[in-house]
Protein backbone atom coordinates (compact mmCIF):
# COMPACT_ATOMS: atom_id res chain seq x y z
CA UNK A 1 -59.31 80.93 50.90
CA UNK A 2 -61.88 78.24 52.30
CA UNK A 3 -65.56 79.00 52.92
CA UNK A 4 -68.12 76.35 53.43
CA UNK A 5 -72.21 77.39 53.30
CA UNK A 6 -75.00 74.73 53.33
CA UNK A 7 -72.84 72.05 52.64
CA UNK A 8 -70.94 73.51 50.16
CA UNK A 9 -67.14 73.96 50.40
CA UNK A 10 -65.90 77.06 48.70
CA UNK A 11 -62.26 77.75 47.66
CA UNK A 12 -61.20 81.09 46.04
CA UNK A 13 -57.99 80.70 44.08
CA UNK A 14 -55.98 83.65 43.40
CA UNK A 15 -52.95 82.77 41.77
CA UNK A 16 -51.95 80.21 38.90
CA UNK A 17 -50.70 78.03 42.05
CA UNK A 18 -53.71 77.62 43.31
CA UNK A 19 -55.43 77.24 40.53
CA UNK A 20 -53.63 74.55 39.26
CA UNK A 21 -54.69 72.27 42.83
CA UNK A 22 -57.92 71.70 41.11
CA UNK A 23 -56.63 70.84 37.53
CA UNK A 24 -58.06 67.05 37.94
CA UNK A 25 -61.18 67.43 39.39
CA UNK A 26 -62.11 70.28 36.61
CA UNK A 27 -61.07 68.48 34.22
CA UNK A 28 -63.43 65.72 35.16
CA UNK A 29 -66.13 67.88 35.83
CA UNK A 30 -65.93 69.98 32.02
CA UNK A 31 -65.62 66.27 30.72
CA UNK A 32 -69.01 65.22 32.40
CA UNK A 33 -70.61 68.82 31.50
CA UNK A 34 -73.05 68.47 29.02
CA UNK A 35 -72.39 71.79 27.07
CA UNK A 36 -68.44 69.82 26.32
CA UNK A 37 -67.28 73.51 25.07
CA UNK A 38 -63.19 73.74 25.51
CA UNK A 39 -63.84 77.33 27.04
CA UNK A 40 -65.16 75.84 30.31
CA UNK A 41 -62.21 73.41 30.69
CA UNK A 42 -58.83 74.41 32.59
CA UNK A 43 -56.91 73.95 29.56
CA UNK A 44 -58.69 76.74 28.19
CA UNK A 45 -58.63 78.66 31.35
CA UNK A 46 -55.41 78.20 33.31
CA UNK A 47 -52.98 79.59 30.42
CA UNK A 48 -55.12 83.05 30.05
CA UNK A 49 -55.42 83.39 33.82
CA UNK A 50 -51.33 82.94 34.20
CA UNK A 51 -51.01 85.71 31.24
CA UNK A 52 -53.92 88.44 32.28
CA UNK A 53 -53.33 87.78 36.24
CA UNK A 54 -50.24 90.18 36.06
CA UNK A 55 -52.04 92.79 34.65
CA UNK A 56 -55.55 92.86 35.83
CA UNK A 57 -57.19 90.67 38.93
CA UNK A 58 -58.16 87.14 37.76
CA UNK A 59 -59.74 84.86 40.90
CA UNK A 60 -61.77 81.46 40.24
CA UNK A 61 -64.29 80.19 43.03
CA UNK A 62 -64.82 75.99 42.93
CA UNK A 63 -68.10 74.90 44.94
CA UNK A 64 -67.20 71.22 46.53
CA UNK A 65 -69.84 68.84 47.52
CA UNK A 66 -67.77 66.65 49.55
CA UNK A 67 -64.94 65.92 47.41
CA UNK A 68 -66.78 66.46 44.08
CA UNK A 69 -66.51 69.47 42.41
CA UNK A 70 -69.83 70.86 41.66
CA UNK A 71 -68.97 74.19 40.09
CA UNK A 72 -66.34 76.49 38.87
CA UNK A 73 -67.22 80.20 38.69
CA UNK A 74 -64.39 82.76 36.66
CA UNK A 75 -64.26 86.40 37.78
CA UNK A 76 -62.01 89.10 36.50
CA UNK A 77 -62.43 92.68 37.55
CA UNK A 78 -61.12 94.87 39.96
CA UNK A 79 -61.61 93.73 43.67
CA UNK A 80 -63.81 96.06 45.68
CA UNK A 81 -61.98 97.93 48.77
């Protein structure tokens, strides 16, 4: 799913798939990040969303400026009806 607001270009991934479309760009971004913690990288990221995506709804939303990833935003919870 594509959304774009203000000049920002949202994408909601859903599935490990998707996810995995953004693997460079977030991987340059958490390199760049000032806070350098592991838990805000993919590698961190993309093996517990394949394992707890079966079993309870996992979704990540990027925020593009242009083609630079600006922002990566984890939820996991039920999705509302």
């Amino acid at each position: 799913m594509q959304s774009t607001t203000g000049g920002l270009r949202l994408e909601l991934a859903t599935s490990p798939t998707a996810l995995s479309a953004h693997t460079a760009a977030w991987q340059q971004l958490a390199a760049e990040c000032e806070v350098g913690d592991w838990f805000c990288s993919p590698l961190w990221l993309m093996p517990w969303f394949t394992h707890f995506a079966t079993t309870i709804p996992c979704r990540v939303l990027f925020g593009y400026e242009a083609e630079q990833l600006v922002g990566v935003l984890p939820l996991v919870g039920p999705v509302p009806a």
